[in-house]
Protein backbone atom coordinates (compact mmCIF):
# COMPACT_ATOMS: atom_id res chain seq x y z
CA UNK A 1 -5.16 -14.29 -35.42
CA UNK A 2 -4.08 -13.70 -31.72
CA UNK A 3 -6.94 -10.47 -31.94
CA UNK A 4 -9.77 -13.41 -33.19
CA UNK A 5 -8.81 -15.96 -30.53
CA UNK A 6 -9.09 -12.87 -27.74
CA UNK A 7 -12.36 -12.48 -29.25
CA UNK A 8 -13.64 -15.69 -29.26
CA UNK A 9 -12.34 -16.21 -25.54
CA UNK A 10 -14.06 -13.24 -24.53
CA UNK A 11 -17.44 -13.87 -25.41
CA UNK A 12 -17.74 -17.07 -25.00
CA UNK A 13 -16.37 -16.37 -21.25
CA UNK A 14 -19.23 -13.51 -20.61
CA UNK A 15 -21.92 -16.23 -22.54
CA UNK A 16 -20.76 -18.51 -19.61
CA UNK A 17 -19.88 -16.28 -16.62
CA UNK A 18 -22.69 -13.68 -17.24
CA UNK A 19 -23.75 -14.38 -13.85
CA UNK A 20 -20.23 -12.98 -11.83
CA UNK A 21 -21.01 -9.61 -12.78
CA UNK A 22 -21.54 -7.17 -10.05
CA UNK A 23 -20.51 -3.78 -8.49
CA UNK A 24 -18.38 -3.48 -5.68
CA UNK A 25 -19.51 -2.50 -2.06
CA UNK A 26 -16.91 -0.40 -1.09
CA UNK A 27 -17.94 -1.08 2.87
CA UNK A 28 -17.43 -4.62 2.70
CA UNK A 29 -13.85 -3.94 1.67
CA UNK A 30 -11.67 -4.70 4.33
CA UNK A 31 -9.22 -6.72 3.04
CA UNK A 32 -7.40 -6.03 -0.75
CA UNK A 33 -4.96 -8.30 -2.65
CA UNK A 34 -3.48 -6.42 -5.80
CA UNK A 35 -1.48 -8.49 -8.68
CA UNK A 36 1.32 -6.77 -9.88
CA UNK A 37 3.50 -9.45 -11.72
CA UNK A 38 5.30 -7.27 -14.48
CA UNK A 39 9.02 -5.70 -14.13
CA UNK A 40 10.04 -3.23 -11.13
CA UNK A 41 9.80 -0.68 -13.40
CA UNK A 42 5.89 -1.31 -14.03
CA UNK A 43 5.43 -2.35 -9.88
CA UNK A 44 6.64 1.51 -9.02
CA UNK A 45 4.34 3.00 -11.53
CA UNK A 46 1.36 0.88 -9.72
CA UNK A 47 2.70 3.21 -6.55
CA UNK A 48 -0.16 5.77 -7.26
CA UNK A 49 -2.51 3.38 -7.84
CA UNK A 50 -1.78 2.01 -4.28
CA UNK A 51 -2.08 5.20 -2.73
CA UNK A 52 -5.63 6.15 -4.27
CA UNK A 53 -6.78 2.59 -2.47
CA UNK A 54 -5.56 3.76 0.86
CA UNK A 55 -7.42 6.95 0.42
CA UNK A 56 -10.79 4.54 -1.01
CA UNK A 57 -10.70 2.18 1.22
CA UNK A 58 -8.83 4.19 4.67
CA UNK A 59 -9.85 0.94 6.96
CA UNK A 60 -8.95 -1.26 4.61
CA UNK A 61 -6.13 -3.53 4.58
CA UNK A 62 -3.74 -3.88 1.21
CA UNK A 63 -1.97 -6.93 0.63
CA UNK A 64 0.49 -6.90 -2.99
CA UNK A 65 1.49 -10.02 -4.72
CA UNK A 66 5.28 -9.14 -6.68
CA UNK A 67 7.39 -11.57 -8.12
CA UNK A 68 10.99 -11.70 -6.51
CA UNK A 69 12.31 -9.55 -9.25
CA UNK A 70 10.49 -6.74 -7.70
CA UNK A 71 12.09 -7.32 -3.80
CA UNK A 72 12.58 -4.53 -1.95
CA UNK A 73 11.15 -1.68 -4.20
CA UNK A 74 7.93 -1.25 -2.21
CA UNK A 75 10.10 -1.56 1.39
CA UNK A 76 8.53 1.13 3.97
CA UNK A 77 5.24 1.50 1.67
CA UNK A 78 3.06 2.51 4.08
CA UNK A 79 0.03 2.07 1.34
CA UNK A 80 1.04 -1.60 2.15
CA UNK A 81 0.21 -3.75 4.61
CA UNK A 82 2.59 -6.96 3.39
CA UNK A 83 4.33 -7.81 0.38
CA UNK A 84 3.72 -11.42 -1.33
CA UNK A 85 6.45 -13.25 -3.20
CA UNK A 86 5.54 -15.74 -5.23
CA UNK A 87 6.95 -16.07 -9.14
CA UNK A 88 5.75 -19.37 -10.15
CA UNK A 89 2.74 -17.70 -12.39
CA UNK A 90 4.35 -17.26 -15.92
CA UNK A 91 3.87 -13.45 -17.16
CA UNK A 92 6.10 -12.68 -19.84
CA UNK A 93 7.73 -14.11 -23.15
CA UNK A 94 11.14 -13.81 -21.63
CA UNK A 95 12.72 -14.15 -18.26
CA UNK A 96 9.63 -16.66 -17.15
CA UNK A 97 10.27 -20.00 -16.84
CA UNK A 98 8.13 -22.50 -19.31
CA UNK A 99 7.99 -24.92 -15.83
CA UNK A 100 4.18 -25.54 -14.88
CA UNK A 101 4.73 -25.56 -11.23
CA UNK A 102 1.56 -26.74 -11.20
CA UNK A 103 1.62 -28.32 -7.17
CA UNK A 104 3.12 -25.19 -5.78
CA UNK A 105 0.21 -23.08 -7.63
CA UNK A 106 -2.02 -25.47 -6.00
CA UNK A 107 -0.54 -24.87 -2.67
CA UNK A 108 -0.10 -20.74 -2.94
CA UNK A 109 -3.80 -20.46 -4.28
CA UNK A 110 -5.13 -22.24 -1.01
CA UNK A 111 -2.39 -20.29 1.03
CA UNK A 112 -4.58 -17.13 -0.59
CA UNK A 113 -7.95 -18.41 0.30
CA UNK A 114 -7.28 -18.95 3.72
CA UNK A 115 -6.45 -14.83 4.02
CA UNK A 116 -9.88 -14.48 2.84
CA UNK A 117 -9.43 -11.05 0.78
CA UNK A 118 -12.86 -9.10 -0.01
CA UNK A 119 -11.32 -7.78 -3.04
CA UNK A 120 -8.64 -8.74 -5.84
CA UNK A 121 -7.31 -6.23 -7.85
CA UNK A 122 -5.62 -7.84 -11.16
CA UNK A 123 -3.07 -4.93 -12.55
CA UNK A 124 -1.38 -7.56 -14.46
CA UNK A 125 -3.94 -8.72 -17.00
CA UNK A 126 -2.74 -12.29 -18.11
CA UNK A 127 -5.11 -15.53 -18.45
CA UNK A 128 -3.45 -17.10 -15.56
CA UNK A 129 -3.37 -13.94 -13.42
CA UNK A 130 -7.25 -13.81 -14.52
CA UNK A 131 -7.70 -17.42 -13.53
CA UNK A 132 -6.32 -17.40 -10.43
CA UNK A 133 -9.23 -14.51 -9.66
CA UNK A 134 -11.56 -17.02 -10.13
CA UNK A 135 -10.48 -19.82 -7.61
CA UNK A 136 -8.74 -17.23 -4.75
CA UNK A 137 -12.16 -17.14 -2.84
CA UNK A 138 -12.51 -13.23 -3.30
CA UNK A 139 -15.39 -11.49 -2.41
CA UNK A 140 -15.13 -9.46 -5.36
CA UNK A 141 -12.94 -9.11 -8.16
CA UNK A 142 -11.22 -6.22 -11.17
CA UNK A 143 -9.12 -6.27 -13.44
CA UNK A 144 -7.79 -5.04 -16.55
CA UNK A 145 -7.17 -7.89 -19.30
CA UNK A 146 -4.95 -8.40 -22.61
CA UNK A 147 -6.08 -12.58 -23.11
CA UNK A 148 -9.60 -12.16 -23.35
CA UNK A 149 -10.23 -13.03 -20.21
CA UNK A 150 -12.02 -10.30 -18.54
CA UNK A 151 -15.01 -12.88 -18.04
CA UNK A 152 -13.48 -13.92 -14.63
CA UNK A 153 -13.75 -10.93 -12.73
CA UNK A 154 -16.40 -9.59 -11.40
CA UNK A 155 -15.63 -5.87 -12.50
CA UNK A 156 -13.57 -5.89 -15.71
CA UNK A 157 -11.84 -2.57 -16.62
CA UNK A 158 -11.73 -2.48 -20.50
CA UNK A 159 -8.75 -0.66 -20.68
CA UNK A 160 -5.60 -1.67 -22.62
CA UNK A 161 -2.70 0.12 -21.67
CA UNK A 162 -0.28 -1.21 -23.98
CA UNK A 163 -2.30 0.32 -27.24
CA UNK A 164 -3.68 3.30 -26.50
CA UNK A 165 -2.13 6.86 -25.67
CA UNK A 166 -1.34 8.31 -22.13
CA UNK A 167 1.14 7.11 -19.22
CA UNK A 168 1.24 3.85 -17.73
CA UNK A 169 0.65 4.79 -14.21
CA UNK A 170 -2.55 6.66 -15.29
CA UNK A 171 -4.01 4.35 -16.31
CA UNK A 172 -3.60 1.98 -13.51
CA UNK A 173 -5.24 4.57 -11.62
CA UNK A 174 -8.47 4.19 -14.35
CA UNK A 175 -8.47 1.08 -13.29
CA UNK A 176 -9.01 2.08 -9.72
CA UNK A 177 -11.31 4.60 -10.47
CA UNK A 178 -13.39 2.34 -12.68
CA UNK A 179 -12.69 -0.42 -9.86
CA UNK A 180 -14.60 1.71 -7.04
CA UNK A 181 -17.12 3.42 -9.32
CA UNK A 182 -15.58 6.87 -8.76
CA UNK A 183 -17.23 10.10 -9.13
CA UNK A 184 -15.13 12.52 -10.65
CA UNK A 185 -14.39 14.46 -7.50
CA UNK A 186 -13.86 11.65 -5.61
CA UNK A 187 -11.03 10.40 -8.33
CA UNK A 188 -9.83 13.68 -8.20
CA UNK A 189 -9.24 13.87 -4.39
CA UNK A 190 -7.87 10.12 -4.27
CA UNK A 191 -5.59 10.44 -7.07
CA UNK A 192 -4.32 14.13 -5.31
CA UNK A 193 -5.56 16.01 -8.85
CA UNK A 194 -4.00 13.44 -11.24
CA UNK A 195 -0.59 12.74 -9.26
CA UNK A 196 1.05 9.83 -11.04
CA UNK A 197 4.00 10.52 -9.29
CA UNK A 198 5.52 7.58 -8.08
CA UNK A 199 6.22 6.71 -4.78
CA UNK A 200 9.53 5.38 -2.93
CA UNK A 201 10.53 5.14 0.48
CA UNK A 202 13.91 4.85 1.70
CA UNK A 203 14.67 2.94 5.09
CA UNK A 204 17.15 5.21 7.34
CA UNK A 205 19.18 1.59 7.59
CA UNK A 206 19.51 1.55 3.76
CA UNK A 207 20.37 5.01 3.76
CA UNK A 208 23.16 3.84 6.37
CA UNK A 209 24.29 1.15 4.24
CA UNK A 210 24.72 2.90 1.08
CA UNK A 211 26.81 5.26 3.20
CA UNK A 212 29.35 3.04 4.32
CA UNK A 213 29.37 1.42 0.77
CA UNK A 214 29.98 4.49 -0.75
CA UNK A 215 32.63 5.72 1.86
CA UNK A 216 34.13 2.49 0.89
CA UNK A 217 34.55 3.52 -2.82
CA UNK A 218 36.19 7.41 -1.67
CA UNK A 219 32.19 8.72 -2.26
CA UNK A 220 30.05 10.51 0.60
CA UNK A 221 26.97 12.09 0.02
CA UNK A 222 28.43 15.20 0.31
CA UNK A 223 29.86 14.99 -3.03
CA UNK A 224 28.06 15.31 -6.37
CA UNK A 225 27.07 12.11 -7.88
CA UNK A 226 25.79 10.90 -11.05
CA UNK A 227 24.08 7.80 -10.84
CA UNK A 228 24.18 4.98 -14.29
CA UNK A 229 21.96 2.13 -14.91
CA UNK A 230 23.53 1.01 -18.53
CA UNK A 231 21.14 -2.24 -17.75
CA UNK A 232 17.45 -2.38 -18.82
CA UNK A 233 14.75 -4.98 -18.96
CA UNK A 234 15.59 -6.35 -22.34
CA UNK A 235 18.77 -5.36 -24.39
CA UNK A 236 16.78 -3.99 -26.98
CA UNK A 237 16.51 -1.18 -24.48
CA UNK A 238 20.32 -1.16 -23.60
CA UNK A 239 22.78 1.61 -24.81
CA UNK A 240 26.73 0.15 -25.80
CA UNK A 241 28.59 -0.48 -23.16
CA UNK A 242 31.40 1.92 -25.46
CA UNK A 243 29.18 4.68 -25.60
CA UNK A 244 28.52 4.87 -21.90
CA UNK A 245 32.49 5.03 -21.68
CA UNK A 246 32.88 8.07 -24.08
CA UNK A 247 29.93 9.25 -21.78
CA UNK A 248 31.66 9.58 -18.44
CA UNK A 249 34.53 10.92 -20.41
CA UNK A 250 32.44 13.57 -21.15
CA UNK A 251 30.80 14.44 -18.07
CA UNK A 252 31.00 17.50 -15.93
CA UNK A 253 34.17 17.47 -13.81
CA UNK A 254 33.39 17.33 -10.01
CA UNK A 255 31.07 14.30 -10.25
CA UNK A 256 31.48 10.98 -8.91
CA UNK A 257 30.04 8.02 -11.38
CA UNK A 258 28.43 5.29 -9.78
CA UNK A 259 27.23 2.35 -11.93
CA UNK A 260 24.74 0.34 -10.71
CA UNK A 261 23.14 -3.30 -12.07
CA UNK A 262 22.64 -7.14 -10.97
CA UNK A 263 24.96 -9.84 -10.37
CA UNK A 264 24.80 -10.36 -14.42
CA UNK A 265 25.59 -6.44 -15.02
CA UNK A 266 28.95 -6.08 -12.78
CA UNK A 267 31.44 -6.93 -15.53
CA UNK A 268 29.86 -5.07 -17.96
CA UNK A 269 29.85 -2.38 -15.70
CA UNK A 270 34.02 -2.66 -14.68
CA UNK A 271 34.40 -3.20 -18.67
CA UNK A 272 32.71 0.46 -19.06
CA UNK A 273 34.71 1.84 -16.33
CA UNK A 274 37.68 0.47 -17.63
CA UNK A 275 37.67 1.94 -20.96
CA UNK A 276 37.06 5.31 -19.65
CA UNK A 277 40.34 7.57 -19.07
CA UNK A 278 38.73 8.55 -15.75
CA UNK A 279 38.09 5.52 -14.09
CA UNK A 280 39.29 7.02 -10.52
CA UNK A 281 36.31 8.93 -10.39
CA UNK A 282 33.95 6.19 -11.17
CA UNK A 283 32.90 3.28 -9.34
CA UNK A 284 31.02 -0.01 -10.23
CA UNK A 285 28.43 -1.68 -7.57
CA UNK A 286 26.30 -4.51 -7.42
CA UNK A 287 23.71 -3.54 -4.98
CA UNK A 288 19.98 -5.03 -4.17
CA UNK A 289 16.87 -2.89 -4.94
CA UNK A 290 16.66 -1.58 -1.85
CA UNK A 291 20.18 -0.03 -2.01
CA UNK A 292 19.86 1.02 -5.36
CA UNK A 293 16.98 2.99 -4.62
CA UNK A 294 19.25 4.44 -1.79
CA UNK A 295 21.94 5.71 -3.97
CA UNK A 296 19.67 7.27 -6.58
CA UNK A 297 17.53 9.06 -4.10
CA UNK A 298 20.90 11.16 -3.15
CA UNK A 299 22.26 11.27 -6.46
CA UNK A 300 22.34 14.55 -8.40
CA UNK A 301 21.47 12.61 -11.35
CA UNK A 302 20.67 9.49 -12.90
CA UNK A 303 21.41 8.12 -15.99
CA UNK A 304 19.90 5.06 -18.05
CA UNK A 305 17.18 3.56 -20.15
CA UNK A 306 13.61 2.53 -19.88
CA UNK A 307 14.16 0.67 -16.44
CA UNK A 308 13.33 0.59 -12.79
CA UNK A 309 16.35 2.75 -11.70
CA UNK A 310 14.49 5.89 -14.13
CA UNK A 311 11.29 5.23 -12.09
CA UNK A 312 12.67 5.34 -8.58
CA UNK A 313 14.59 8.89 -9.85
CA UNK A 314 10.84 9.72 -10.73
CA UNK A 315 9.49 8.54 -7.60
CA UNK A 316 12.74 10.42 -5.81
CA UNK A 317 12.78 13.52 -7.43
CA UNK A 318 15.99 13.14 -9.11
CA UNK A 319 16.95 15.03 -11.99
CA UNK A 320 17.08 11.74 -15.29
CA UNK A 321 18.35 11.57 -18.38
CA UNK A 322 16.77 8.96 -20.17
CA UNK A 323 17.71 6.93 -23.28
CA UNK A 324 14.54 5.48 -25.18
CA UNK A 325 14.65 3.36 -27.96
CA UNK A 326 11.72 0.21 -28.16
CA UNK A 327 9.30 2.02 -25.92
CA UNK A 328 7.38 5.01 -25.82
CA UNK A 329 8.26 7.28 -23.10
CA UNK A 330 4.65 9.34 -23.51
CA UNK A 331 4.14 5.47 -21.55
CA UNK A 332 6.76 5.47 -18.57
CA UNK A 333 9.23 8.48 -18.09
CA UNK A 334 8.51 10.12 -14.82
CA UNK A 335 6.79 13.33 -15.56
CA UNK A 336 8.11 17.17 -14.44
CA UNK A 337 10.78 18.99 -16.55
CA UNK A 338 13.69 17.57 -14.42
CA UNK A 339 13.23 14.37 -16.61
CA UNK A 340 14.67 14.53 -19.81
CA UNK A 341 14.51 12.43 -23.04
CA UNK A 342 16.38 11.28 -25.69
CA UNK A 343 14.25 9.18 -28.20
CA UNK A 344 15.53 9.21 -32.30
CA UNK A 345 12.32 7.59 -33.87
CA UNK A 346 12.10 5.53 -37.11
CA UNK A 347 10.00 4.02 -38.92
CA UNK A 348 9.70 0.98 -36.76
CA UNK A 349 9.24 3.02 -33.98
CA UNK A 350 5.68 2.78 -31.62
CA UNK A 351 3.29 5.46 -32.98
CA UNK A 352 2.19 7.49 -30.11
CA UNK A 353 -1.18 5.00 -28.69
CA UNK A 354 1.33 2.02 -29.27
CA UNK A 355 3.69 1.07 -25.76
CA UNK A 356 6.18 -0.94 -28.22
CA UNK A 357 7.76 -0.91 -31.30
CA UNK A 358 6.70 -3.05 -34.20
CA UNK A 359 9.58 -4.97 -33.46
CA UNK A 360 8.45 -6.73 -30.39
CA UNK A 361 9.81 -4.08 -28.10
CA UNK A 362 13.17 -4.92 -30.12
CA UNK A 363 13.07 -8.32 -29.07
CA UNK A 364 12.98 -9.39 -32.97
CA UNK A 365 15.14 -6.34 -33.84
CA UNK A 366 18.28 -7.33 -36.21
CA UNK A 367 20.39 -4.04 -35.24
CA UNK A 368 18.79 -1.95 -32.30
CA UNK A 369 19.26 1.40 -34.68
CA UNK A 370 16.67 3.43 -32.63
CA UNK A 371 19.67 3.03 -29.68
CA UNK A 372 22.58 3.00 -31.89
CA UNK A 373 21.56 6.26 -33.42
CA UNK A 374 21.57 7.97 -29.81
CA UNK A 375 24.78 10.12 -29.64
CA UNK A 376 26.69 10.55 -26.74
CA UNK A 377 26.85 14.36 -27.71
CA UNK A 378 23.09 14.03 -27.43
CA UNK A 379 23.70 12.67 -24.17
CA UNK A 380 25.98 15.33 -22.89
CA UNK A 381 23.40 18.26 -24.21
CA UNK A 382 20.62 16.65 -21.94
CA UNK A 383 23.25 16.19 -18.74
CA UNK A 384 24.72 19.61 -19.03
CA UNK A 385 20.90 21.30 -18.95
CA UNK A 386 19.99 19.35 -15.54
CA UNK A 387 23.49 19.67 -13.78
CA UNK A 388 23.45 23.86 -14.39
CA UNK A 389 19.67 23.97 -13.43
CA UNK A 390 19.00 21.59 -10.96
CA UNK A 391 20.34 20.76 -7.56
CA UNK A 392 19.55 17.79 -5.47
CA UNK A 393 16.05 17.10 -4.27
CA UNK A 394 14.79 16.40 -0.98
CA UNK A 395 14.08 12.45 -0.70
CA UNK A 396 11.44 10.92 1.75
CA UNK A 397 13.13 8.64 4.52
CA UNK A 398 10.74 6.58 6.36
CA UNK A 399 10.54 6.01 9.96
């Protein structure tokens, strides 16, 4: 049914809007705004995405428009000329408030106009991301599009990344390509041969901070850390609290545990400490993105599900275990062979051109077995591989 409606959206749209197609000068670009309204996680793998524009559009300025969720990941960016909070545009089923806000959209669309961006790039894809395209006062327009409303941009990029195969952060860079009319060897220069490595860049204060907030906890960064994020987006996503426990337990000795999440994660994250019989090694903090990103980029390891903490280990070059259950990690975990998965699929689980389960990402799931049936032995196997093989990565610091 939700398929037909798209459909009938869709047409109707191009019937009406036929006349708003048209191909992008790249020399009038001087001024971008990109949507990227999703979770952290999805804002870091738009990283390479941002730095093909850069390379596209070198005089160009590049504005991004984040919800406050996504604070502080893109800090130091240098792909970025300013970062634009505003969360009152409803994205998601969950963690969105139903409020219409419908004055303050009024308000932030004319704040938007008056900027006067040549070009909006929509790397969100919703109707009301897609409608706000239409009334920003953009030069030109792109956009991928999972409502049927690809009618309001100028360029839309038919590509749906949620059901077919290949990583997330590739195909945000399609949509770039597509966006600018690429020749092949001009994507393949931008994109650095197919990089979708993502990108994070750590302020020497933050690096400074997490220091003295370590040092505070009896950690330095000369000692060998393992870095857990037992949070995820969803708790469909989320191992047991229990299991993480037996986990430390069973770590390598000589390896400080740090266990990172929000406000709403730190007793969850003192429970797990506190059923571990080596709670003096461990520690539990509550830390902002910025900070978080700081820890894990001098960690020896990190530890966790589907989330923005695996992406910035990505980004960082930090050796990841990762713990997949509702989504497909041919989708999101960071590429190379110091990421490692652990993924028991079932019969529910996302074929291989699917993002999500057939569960809703979990999110109508009765018992979570894809995560339940990840052992902590299978756990340990993955750790003990990257801790022999691996030693810490270099980590960029900006200026």
């Amino acid at each position: 049914m939700k398929s037909f409606i798209k459909k009938i959206f869709s047409k109707t749209g191009n019937a009406l809007f036929f006349f708003r197609k048209k191909n992008i000068v790249r020399s009038e670009v001087k001024k971008i705004l990109v949507i990227s309204l999703y979770f952290r996680g999805d804002v870091m793998m738009n990283t390479p995405a941002l730095r093909m524009l850069s390379k596209i559009f070198p005089d160009a300025q590049t504005d991004i428009w984040i919800k406050s969720r996504s604070k502080g990941i893109l800090d130091n960016n240098p792909h970025i000329n300013r970062t634009i909070v505003f969360d009152h545009f409803k994205t998601a089923d969950y963690n969105d408030s139903q409020k219409p806000y419908l004055k303050e959209k009024i308000n932030f669309i004319k704040s938007v106009r008056k900027e006067n961006y040549d070009l909006c790039i929509d790397l969100t894809g919703k109707y009301s991301t897609a409608l706000f395209t239409l009334f920003g006062g953009f030069k030109y327009t792109a956009g991928l599009n999972y409502n049927g409303f690809g009618f309001c941009y100028n360029k839309f990029i038919n590509i749906d990344t949620q059901h077919s195969a290949g990583h997330l952060a590739g195909k945000y860079a399609e949509v770039i390509r597509e966006c600018a009319d690429l020749s092949t060897e001009e994507f393949e220069s931008a994109s650095d041969r197919g990089n979708l490595r993502n990108e994070i860049y750590i302020g020497k204060s933050s690096l400074n901070e997490i220091q003295k907030i370590l040092s505070e906890n009896g950690i330095t960064f000369d000692d060998n850390i393992i870095t857990i994020q037992p949070s995820a987006g969803w708790k469909a996503k989320e191992w047991s609290g229990e299991k993480y426990s037996q986990l430390i337990d069973e770590l390598p000795s000589g390896f400080k545990i740090v266990l990172i999440g929000s406000e709403q994660d730190i007793e969850t994250n003192k429970s797990i400490i506190e059923n571990t019989n080596t709670s003096e090694k461990c520690a539990a903090l509550q830390l902002p993105m910025n900070l978080s990103a700081a820890l894990i980029s001098v960690s020896d390891l990190f530890i966790g599900s589907d989330s923005a903490g695996l992406q910035i280990a990505g980004a960082a070059g930090v050796p990841s275990v990762a713990l997949f259950g509702p989504t497909n990690p041919g989708f999101s975990n960071p590429p190379g062979e110091i990421h490692k998965i652990i993924y028991t699929k079932l019969i529910c689980s996302s074929p291989d051109n699917e993002q999500y389960c057939t569960r809703d990402a979990g999110k109508t799931c009765p018992d979570f077995l894809c995560m339940k049936n990840i052992s902590v032995n299978d756990a340990v196997r993955q750790v003990s591989n990257l801790t022999k093989n691996y030693s810490k990565n270099k980590y960029q610091i900006a200026e």
